[in-house]
C-alpha atoms as a PDB file:
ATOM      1  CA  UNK A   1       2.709  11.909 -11.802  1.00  0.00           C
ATOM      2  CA  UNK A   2       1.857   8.563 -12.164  1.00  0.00           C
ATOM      3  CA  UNK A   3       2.374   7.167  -9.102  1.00  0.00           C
ATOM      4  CA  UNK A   4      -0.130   9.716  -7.543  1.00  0.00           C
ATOM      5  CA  UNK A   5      -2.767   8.766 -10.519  1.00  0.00           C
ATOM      6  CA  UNK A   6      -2.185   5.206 -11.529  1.00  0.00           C
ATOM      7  CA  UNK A   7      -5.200   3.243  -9.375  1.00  0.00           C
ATOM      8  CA  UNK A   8      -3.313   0.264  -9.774  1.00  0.00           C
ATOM      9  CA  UNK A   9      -0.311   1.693  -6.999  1.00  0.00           C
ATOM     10  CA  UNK A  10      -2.987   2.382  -4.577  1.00  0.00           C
ATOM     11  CA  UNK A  11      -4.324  -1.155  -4.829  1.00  0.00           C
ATOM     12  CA  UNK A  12      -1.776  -2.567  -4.327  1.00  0.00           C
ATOM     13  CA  UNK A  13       0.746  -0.247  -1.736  1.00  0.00           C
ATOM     14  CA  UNK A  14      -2.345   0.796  -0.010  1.00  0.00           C
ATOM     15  CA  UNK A  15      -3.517  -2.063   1.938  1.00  0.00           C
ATOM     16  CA  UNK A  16       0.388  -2.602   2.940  1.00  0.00           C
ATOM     17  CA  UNK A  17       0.910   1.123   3.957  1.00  0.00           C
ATOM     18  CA  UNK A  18      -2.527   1.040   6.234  1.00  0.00           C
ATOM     19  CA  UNK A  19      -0.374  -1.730   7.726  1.00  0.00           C
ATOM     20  CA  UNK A  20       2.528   0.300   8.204  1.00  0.00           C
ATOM     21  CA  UNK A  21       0.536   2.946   9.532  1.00  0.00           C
ATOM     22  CA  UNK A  22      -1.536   0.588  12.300  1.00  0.00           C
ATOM     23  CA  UNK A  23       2.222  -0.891  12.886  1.00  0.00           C
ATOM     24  CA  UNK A  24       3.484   2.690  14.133  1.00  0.00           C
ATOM     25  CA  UNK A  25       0.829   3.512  16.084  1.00  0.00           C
ATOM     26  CA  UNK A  26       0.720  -0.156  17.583  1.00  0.00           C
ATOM     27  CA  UNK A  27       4.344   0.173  18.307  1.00  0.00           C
ATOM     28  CA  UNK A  28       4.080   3.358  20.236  1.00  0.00           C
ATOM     29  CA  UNK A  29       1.257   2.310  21.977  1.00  0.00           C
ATOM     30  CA  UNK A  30       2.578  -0.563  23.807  1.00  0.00           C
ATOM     31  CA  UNK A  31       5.604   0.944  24.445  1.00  0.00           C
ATOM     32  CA  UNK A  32       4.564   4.006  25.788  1.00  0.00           C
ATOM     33  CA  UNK A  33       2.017   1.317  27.757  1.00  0.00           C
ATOM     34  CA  UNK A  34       4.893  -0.664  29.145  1.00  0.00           C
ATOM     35  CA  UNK A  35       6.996   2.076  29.927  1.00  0.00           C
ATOM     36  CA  UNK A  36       4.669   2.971  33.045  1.00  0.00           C
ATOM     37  CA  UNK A  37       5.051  -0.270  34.006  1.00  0.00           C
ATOM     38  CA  UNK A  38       8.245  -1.134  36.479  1.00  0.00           C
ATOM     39  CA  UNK A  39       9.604  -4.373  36.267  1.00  0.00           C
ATOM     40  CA  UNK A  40       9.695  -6.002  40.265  1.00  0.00           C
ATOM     41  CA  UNK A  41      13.986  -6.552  40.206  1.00  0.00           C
ATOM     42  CA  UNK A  42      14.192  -2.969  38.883  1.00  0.00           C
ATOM     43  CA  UNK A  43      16.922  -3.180  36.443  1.00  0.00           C
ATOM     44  CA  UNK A  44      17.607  -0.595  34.014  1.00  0.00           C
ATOM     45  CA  UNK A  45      17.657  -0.752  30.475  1.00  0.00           C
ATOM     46  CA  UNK A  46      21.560  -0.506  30.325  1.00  0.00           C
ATOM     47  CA  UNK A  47      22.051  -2.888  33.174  1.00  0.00           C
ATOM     48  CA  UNK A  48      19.908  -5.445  31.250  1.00  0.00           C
ATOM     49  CA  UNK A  49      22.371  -5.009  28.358  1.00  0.00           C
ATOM     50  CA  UNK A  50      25.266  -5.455  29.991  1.00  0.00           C
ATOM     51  CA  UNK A  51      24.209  -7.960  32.481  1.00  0.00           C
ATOM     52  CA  UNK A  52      23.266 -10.274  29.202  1.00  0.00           C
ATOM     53  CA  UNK A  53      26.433  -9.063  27.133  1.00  0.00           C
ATOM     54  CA  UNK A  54      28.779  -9.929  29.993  1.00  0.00           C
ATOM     55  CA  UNK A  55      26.309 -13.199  30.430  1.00  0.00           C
ATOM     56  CA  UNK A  56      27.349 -14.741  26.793  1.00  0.00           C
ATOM     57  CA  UNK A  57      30.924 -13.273  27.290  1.00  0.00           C
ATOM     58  CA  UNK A  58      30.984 -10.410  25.144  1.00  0.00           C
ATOM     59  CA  UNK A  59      33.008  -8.283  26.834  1.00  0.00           C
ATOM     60  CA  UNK A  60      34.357  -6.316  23.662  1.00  0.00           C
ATOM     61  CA  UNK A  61      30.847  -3.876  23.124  1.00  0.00           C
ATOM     62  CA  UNK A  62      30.100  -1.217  24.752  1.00  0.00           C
ATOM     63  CA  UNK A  63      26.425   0.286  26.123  1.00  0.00           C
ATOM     64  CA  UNK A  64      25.918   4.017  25.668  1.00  0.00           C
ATOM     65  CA  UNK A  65      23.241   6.306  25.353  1.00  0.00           C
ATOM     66  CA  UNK A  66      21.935   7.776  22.543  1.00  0.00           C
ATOM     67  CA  UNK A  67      20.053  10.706  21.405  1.00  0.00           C
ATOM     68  CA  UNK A  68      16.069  10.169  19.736  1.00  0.00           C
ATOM     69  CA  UNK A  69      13.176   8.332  20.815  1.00  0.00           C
ATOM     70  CA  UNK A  70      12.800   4.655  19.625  1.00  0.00           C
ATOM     71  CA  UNK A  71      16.544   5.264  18.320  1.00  0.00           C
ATOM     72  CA  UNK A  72      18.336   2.079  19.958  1.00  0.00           C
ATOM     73  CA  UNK A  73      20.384  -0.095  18.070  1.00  0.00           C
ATOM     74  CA  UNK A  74      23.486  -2.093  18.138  1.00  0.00           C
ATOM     75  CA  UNK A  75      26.811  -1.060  15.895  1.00  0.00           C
ATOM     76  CA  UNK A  76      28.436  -3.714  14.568  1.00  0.00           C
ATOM     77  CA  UNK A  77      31.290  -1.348  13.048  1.00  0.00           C
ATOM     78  CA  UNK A  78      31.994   0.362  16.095  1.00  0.00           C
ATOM     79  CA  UNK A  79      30.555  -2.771  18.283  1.00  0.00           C
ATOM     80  CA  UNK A  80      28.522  -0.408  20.281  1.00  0.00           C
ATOM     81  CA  UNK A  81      24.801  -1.242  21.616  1.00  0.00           C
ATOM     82  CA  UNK A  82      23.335   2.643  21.924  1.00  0.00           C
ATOM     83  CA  UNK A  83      20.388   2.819  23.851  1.00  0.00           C
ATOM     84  CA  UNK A  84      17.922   6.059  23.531  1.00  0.00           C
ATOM     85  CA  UNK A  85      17.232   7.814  27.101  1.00  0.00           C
ATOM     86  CA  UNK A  86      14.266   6.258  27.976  1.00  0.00           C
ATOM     87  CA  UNK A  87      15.214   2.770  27.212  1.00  0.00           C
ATOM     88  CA  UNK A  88      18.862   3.152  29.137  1.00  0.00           C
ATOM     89  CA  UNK A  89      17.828   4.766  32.142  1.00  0.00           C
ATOM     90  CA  UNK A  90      14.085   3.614  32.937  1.00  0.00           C
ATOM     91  CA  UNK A  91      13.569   0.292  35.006  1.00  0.00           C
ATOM     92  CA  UNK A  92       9.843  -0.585  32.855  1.00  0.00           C
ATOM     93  CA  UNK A  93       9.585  -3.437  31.463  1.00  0.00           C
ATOM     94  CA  UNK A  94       9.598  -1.727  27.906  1.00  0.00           C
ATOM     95  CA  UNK A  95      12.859  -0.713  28.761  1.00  0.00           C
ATOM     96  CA  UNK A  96      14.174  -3.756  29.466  1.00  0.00           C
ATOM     97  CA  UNK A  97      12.417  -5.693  26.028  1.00  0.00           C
ATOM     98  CA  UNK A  98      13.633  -3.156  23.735  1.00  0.00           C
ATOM     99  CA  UNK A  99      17.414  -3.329  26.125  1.00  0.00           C
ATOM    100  CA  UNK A 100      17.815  -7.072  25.800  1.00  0.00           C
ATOM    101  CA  UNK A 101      16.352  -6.891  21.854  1.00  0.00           C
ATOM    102  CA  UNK A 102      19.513  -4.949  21.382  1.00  0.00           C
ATOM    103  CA  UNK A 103      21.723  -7.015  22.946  1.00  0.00           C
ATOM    104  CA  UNK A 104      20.743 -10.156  20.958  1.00  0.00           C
ATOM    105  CA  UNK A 105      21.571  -8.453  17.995  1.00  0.00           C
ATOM    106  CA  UNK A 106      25.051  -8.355  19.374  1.00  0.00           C
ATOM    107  CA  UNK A 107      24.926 -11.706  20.411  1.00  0.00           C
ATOM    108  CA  UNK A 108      23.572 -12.530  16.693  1.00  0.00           C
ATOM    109  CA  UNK A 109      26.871 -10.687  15.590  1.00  0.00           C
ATOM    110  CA  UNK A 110      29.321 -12.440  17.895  1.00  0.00           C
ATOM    111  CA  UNK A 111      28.396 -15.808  17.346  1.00  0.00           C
ATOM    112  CA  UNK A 112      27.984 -15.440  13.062  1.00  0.00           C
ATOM    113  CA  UNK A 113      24.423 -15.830  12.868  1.00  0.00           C
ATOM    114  CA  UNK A 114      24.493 -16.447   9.394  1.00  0.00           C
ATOM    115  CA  UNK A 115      21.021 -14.137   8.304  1.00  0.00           C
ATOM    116  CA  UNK A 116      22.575 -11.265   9.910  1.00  0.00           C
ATOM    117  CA  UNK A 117      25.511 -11.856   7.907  1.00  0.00           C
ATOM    118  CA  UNK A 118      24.210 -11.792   4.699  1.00  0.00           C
ATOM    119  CA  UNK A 119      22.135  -8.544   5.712  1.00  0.00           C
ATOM    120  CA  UNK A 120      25.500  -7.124   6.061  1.00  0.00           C
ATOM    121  CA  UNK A 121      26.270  -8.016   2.908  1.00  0.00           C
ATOM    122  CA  UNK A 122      23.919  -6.786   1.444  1.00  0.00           C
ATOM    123  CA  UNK A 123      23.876  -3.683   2.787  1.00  0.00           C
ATOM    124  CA  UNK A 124      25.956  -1.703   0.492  1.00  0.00           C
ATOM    125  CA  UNK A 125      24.206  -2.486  -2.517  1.00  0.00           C
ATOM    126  CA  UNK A 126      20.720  -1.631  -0.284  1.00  0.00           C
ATOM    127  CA  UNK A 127      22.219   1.463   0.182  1.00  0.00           C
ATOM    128  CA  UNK A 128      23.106   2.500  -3.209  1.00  0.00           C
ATOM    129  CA  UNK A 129      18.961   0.711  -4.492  1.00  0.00           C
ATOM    130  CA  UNK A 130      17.363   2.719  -2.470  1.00  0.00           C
ATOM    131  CA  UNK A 131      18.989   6.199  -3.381  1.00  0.00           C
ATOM    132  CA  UNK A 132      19.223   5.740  -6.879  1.00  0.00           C
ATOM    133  CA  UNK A 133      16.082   3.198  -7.569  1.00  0.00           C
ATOM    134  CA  UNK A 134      13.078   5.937  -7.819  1.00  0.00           C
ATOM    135  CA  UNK A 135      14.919   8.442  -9.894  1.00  0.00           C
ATOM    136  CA  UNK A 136      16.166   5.827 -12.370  1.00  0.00           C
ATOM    137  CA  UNK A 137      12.765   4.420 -12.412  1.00  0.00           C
ATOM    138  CA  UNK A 138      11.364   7.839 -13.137  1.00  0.00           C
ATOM    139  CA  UNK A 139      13.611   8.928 -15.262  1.00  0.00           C
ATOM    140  CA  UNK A 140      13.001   5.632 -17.440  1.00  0.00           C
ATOM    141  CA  UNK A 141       9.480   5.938 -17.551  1.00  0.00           C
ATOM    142  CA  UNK A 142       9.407   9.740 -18.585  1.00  0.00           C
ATOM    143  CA  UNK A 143      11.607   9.352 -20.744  1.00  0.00           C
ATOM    144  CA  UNK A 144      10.886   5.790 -22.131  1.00  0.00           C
ATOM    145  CA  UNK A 145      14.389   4.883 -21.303  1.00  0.00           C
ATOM    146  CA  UNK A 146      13.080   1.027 -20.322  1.00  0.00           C
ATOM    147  CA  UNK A 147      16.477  -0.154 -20.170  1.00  0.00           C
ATOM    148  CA  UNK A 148      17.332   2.648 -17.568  1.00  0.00           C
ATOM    149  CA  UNK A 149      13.823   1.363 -15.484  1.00  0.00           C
ATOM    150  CA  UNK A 150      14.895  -2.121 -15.548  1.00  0.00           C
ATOM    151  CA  UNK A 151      18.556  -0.922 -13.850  1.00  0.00           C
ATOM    152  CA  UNK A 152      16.270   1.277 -11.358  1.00  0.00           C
ATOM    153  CA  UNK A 153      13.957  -2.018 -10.414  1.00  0.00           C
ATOM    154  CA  UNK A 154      17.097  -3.815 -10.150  1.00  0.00           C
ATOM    155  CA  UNK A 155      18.680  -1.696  -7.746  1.00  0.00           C
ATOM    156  CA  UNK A 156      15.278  -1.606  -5.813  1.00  0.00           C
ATOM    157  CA  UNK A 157      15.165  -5.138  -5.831  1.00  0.00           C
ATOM    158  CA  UNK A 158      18.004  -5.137  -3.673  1.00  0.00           C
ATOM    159  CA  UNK A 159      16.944  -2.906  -1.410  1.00  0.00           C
ATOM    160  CA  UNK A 160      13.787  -5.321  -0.906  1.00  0.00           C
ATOM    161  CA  UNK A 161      15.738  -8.479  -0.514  1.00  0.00           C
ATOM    162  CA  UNK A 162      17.427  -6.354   2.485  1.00  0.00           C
ATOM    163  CA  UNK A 163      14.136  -5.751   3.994  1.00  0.00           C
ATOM    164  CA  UNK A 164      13.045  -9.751   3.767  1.00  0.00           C
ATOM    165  CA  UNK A 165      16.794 -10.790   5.068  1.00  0.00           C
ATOM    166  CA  UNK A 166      16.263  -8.463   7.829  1.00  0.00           C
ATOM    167  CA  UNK A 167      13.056  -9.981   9.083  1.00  0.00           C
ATOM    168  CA  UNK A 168      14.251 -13.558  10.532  1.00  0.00           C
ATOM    169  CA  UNK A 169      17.083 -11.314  11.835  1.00  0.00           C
ATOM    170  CA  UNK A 170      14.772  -9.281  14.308  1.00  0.00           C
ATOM    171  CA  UNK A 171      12.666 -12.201  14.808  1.00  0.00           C
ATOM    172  CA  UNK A 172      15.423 -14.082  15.777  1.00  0.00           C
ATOM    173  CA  UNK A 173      16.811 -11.036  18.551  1.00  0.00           C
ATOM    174  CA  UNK A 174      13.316 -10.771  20.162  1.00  0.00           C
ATOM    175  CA  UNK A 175      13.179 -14.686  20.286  1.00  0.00           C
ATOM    176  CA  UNK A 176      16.834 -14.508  22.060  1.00  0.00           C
ATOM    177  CA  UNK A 177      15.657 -11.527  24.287  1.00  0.00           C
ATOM    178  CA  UNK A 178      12.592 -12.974  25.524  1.00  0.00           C
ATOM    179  CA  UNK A 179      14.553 -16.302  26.541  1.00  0.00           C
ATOM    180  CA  UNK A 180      17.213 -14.353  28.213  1.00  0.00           C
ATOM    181  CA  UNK A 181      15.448 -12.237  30.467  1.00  0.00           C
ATOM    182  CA  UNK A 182      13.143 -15.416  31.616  1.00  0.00           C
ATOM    183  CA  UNK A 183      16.132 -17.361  31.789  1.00  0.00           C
ATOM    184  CA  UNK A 184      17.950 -15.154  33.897  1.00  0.00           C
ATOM    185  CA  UNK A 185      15.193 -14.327  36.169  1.00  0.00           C
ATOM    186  CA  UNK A 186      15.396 -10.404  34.630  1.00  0.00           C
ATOM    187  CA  UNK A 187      11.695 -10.733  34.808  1.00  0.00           C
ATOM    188  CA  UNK A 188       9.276 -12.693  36.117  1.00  0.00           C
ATOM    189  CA  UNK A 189       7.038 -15.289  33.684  1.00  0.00           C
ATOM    190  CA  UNK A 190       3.902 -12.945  34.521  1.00  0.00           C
ATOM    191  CA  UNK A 191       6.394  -9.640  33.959  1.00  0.00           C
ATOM    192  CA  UNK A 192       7.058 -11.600  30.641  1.00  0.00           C
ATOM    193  CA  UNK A 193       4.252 -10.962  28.923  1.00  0.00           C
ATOM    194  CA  UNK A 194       4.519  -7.235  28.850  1.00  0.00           C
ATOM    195  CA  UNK A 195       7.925  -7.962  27.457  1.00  0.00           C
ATOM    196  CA  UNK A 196       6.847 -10.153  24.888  1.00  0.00           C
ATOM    197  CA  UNK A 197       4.312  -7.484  24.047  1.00  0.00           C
ATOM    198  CA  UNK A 198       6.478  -4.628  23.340  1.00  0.00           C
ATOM    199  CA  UNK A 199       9.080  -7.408  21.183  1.00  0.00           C
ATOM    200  CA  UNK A 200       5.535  -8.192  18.826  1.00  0.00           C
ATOM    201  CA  UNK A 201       4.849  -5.107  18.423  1.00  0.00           C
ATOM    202  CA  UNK A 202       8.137  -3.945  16.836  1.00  0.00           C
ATOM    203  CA  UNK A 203       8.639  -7.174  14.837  1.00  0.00           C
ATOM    204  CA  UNK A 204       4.982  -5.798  13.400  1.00  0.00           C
ATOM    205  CA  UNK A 205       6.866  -2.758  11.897  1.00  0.00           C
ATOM    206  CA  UNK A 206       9.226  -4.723  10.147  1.00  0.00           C
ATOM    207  CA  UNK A 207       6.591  -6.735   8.782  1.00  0.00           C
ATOM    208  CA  UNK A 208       4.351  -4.039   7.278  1.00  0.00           C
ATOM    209  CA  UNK A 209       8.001  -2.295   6.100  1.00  0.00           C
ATOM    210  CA  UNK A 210       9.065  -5.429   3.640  1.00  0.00           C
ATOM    211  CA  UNK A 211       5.177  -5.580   2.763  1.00  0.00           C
ATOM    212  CA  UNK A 212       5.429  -1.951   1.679  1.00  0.00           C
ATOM    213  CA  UNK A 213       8.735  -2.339  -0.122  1.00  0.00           C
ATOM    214  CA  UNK A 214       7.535  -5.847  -2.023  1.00  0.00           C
ATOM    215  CA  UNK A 215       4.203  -4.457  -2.961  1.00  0.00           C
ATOM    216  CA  UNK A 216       6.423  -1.136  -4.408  1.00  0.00           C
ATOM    217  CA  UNK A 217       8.732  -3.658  -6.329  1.00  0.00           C
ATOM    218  CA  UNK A 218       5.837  -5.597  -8.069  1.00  0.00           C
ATOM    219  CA  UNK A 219       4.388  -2.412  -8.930  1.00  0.00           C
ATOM    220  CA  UNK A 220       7.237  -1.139 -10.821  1.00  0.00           C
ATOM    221  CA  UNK A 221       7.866  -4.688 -12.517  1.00  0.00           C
ATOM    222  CA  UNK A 222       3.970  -4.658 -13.605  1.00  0.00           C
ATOM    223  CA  UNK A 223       4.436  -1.228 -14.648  1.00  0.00           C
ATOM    224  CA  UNK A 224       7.661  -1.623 -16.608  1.00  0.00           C
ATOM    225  CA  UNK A 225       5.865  -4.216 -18.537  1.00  0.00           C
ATOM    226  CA  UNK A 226       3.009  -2.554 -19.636  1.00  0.00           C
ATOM    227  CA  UNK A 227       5.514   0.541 -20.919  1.00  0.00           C
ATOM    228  CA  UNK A 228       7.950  -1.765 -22.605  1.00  0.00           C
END
C-alpha cells in the first residue's frame, strides 16, 4: 500500500506522469490532425517506406501491414518494417512521418548505429527488470528483505537505462525521416512542417516515458534507504 499512500511517490512520479498523460493526448492529436491532411505527390505510407528502403539499398526488409492503431514498428529479428492500416495505406502526411520514422530505424539497423545497438543489448536484461523489478521490490519492503529490494531496484535500473538508450535512438529516426522525405522531394518544405509535427510529437512520448521510469527508480532508491 505504500505506493498509493506515501506523498513522497506522488511528488515526485506525478509531475512526470501529467507529462505522460499531455504526451498521449498530444500525440493523438496531431496525428489524427495530420491524417486529414494529403500530402500534394500522394504517396502512401508503404510506398514512402519502400521508396526510402530501396533509396539507401536495403533491399533485404520487407513492408507489411499490421494490425492496431499507432502499432508501426520495424523488426530487426525478422527485418520487417510493419506498418498499422492507417499509416500503410493513407497518402496524409501523418502517414508518411510516422512511414519514413520507421524506415530510419531500419536504416539505423543496417548501417550499426551504435545507440541502437546497445538498446539491443540491453534488451534482454530490460525485459527480465521490468517483470520481476516491482514484485521483488515489494516483496523486500513487506517483508524487510532489503537485500531482495536492492536486486529488485537493480533489475529496474536496467529497465530505465533502456528507456534513456532508447531516446537518442528515436531522435535520431525522426531526424533521418525528416531529411529523407525533404531530400527526396516526398514532401514539399511547406508539407514539411506537418511532418515534422507529427515526428515531435511522438519523440514527446518517449520523453515523458524515461521521465516516468527515472522518477520511479529514484523513488525506490530513496525509499530503500529510509527502510534499510
Amino acid at each position: 500500500m505504500f505506493l498509493y499512500f506515501d506523498p513522497l511517490y506522488f511528488i515526485l512520479i506525478g509531475p512526470a506522469l501529467i507529462l505522460s498523460i499531455v504526451a498521449q493526448g498530444y500525440v493523438k492529436s496531431t496525428f489524427s490532425k495530420y491524417s486529414k491532411v494529403m500530402s500534394e505527390k500522394g504517396y502512401t505510407g508503404a510506398e514512402v517506406a519502400r521508396y526510402l528502403l530501396d533509396a539507401n539499398g536495403i533491399s533485404g526488409v520487407g513492408v507489411t501491414m499490421v494490425q492496431g492503431r499507432l502499432s508501426d514498428h520495424y523488426d530487426p529479428v525478422k527485418k520487417v518494417l510493419r506498418l498499422s492500416k492507417e499509416v500503410y495505406e493513407n497518402r496524409s502526411l501523418a502517414a508518411i512521418g510516422v512511414a519514413a520514422h520507421e524506415a530510419g530505424h531500419a536504416i539505423q539497423h543496417a548501417t550499426d548505429y551504435v545507440p541502437l545497438k546497445l538498446r539491443h543489448g540491453l534488451f534482454p536484461a530490460a525485459n527480465i527488470g521490468s517483470r520481476l523489478a516491482f514484485p521483488l521490490i515489494i516483496a523486500g519492503l513487506f517483508f524487510k528483505a532489503f537485500a531482495l529490494t536492492k536486486i529488485g531496484i537493480i533489475f529496474f535500473a536496467a529497465a530505465v537505462a533502456f528507456q534513456i538508450v532508447t531516446l537518442p535512438v528515436e531522435f535520431n529516426a525522426s531526424k533521418r525521416a525528416l531529411a529523407m522525405i525533404t531530400e527526396y522531394g516526398i514532401v514539399s518544405v511547406k508539407e514539411s512542417d506537418g511532418a515534422r509535427a507529427v515526428l515531435n510529437s511522438a519523440a514527446l512520448t518517449y520523453v515523458a516515458a524515461t521521465a516516468v521510469a527515472v522518477m520511479q527508480l529514484l523513488y525506490f532508491v530513496l525509499l530503500a534507504r529510509g527502510r534499510d
